[in-house]
C-alpha atoms as a PDB file:
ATOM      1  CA  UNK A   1     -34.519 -67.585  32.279  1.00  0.00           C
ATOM      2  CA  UNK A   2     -35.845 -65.040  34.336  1.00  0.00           C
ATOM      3  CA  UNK A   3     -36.527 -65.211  37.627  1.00  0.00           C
ATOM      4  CA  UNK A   4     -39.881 -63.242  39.240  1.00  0.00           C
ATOM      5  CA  UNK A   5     -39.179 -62.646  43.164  1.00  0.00           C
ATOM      6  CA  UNK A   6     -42.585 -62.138  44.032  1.00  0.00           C
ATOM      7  CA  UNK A   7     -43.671 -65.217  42.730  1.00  0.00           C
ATOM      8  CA  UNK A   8     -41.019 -67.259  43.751  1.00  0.00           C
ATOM      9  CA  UNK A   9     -41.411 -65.930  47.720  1.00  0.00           C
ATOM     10  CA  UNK A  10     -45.539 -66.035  47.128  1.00  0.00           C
ATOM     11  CA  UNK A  11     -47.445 -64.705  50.294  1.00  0.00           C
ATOM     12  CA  UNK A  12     -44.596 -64.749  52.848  1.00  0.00           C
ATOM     13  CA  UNK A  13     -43.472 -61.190  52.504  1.00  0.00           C
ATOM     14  CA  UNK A  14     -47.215 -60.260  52.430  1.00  0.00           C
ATOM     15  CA  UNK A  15     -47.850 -62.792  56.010  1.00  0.00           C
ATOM     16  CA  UNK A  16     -44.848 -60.838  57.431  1.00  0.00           C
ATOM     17  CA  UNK A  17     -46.259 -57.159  57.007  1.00  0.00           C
ATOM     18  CA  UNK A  18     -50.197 -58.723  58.301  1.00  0.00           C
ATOM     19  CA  UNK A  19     -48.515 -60.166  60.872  1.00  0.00           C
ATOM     20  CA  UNK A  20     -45.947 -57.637  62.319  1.00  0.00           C
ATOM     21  CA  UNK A  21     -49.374 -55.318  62.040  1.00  0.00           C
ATOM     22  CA  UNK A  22     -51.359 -57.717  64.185  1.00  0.00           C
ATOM     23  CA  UNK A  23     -48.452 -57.426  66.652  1.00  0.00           C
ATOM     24  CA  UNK A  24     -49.095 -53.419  66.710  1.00  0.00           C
ATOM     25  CA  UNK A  25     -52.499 -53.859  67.615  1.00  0.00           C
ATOM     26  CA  UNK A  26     -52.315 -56.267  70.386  1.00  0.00           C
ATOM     27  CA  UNK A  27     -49.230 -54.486  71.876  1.00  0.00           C
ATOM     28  CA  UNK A  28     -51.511 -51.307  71.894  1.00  0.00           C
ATOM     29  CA  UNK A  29     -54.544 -52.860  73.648  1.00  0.00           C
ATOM     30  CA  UNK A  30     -52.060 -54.462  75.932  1.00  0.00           C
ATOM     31  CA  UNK A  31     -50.951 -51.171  76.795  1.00  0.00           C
ATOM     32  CA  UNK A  32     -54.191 -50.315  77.019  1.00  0.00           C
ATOM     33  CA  UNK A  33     -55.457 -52.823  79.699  1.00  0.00           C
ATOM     34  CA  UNK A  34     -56.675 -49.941  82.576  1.00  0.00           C
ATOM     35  CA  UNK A  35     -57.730 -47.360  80.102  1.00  0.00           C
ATOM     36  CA  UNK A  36     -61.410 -46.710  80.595  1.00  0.00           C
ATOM     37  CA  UNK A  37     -63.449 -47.020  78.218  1.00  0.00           C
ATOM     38  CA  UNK A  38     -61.129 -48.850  75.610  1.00  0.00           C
ATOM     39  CA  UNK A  39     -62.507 -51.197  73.175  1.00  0.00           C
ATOM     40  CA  UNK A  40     -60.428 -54.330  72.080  1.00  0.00           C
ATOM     41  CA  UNK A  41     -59.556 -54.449  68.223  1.00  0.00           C
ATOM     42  CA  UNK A  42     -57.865 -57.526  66.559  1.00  0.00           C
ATOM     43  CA  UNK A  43     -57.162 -57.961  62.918  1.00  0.00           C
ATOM     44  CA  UNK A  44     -58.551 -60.289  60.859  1.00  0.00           C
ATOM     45  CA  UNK A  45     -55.704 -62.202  59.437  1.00  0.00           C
ATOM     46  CA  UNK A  46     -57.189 -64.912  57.371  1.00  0.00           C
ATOM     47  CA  UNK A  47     -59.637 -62.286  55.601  1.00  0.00           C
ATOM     48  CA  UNK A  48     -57.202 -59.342  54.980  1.00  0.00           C
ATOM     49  CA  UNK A  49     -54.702 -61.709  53.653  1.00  0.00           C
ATOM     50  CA  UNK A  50     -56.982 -63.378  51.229  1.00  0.00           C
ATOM     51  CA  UNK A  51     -58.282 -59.834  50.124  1.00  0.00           C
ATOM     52  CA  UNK A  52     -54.667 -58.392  49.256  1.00  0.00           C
ATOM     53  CA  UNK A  53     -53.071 -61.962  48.507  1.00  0.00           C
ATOM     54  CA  UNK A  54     -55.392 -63.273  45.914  1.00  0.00           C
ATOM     55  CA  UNK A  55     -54.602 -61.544  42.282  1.00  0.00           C
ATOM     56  CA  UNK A  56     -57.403 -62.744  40.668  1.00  0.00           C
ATOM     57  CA  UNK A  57     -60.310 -61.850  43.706  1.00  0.00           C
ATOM     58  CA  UNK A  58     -61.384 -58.329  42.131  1.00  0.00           C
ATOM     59  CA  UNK A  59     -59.853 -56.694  40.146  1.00  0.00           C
ATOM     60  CA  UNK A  60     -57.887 -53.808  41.698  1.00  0.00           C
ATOM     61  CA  UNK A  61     -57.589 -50.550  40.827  1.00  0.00           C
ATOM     62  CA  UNK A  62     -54.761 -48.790  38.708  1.00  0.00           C
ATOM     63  CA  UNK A  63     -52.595 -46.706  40.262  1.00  0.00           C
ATOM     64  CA  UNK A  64     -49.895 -43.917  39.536  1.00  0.00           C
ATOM     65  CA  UNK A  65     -49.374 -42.280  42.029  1.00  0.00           C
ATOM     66  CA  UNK A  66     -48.617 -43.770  45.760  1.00  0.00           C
ATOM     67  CA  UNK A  67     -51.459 -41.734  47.327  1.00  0.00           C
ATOM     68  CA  UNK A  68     -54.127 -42.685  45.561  1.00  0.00           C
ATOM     69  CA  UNK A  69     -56.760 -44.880  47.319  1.00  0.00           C
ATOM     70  CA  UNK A  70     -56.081 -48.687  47.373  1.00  0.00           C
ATOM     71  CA  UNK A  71     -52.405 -48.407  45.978  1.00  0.00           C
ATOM     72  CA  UNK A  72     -51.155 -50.587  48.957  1.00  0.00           C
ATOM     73  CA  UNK A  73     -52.466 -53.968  48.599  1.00  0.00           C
ATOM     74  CA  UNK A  74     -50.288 -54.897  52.815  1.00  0.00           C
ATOM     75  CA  UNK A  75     -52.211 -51.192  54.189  1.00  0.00           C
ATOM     76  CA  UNK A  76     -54.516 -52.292  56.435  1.00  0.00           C
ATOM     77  CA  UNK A  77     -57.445 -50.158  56.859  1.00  0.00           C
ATOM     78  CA  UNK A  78     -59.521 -49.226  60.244  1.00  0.00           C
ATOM     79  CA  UNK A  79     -61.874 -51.274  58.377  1.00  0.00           C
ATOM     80  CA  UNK A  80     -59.608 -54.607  58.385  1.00  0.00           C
ATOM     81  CA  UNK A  81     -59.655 -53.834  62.415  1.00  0.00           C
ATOM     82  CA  UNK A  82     -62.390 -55.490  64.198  1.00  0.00           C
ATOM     83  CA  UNK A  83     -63.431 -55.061  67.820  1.00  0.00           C
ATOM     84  CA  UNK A  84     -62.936 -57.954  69.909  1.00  0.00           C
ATOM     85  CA  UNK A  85     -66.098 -59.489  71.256  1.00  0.00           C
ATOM     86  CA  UNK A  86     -65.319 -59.483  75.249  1.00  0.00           C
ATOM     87  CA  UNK A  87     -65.657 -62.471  77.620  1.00  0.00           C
ATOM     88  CA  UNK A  88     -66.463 -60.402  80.956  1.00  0.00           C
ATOM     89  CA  UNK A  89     -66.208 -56.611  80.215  1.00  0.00           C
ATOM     90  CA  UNK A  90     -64.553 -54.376  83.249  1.00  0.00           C
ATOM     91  CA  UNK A  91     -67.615 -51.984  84.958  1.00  0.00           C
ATOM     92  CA  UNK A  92     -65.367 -48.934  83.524  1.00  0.00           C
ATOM     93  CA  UNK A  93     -66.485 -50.180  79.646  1.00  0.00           C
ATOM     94  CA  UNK A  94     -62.780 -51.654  79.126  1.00  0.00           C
ATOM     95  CA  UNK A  95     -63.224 -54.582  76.869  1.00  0.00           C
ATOM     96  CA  UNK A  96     -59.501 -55.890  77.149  1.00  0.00           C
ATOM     97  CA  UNK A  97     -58.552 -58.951  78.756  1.00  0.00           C
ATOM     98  CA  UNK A  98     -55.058 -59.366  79.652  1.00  0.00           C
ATOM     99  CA  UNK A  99     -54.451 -63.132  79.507  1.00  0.00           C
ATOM    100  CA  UNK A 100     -56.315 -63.316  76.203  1.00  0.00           C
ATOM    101  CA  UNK A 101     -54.208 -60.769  74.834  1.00  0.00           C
ATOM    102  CA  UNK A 102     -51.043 -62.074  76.106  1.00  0.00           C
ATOM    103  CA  UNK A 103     -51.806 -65.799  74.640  1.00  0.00           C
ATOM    104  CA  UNK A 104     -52.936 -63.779  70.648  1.00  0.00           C
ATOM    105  CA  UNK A 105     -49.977 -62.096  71.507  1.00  0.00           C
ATOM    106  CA  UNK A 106     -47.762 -65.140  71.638  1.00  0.00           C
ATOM    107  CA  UNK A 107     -49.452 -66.901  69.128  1.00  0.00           C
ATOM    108  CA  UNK A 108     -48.550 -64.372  66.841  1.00  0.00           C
ATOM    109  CA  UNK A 109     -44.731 -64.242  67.987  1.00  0.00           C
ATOM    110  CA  UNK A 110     -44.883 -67.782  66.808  1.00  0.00           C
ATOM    111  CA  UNK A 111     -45.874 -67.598  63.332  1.00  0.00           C
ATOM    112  CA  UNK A 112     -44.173 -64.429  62.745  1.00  0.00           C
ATOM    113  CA  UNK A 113     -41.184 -66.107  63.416  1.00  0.00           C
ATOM    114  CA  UNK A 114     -42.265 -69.713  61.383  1.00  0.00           C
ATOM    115  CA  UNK A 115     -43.107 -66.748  58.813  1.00  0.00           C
ATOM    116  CA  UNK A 116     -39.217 -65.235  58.716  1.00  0.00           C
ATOM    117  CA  UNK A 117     -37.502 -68.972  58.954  1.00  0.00           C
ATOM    118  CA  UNK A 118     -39.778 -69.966  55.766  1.00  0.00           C
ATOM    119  CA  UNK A 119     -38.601 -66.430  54.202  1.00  0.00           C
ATOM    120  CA  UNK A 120     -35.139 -67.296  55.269  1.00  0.00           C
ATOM    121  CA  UNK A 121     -35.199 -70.787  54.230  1.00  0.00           C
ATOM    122  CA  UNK A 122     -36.178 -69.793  50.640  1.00  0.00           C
ATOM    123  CA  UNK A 123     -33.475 -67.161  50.392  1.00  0.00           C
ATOM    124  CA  UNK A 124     -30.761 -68.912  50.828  1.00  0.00           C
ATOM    125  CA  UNK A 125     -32.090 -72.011  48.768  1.00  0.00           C
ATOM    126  CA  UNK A 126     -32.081 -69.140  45.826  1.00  0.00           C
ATOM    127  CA  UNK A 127     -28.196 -67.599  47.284  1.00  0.00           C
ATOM    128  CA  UNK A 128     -27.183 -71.662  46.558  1.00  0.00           C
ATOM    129  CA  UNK A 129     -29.057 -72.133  43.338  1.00  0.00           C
ATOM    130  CA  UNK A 130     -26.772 -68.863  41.972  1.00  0.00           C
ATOM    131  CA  UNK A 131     -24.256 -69.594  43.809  1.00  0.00           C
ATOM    132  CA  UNK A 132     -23.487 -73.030  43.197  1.00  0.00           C
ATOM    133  CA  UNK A 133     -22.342 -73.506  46.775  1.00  0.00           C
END
């Protein structure tokens, strides 16, 4: 009986990517803090991830060639970026806010790694099903 991978490791793989691309864009505005003029972006996890996680939400478009426009259902767009809404913007029109950015930050440490023991978990559940050890 065959075995389908994708199925059998569902959305993990696809959490890891979102999630190791939130991480990108909170380290940048992090490194961003004093930069005048700098606008806070987040991604939208929950609504990226059930855009490119759900099969049978729209239909997507075929493909042949790796360049052709939507052909990477984990590519997040500039569109999937949103700019965070700030609490007490800086007089020099810098939107980010350090502690809030430090705490996403975390947060997303956190279920990046839940993410990877989950992945982890499953893999070698499958390496003892062939196995036999």
């Amino acid at each position: 009986m065959p075995l389908n991978l994708d199925a059998y490791l569902g959305l993990d793989p696809l959490a890891l990517q979102l999630q190791s691309r939130r991480m990108e864009v909170l380290a940048n505005n992090l490194a961003n803090v004093d930069t005048p003029n700098y606008k806070a972006r987040d991604l939208d996890f929950r609504s990226v991830l059930a855009a490119s996680g759900d099969p049978g939400a729209a239909l997507r478009l075929a493909t042949t060639d790796a360049q052709h426009i939507g052909s990477d259902p984990t590519a997040t767009s500039s569109a999937d970026l949103k700019y965070r809404v700030p609490l007490a913007p800086s007089l020099d029109g810098n939107t980010v806010d350090a502690q809030l950015e430090q705490a996403a930050f975390a947060d997303n440490t956190v279920r990046y790694q839940a993410t990877l023991t989950f992945l982890s978990t499953r893999l070698r559940d499958l390496m003892t099903a062939i196995t036999g050890s």
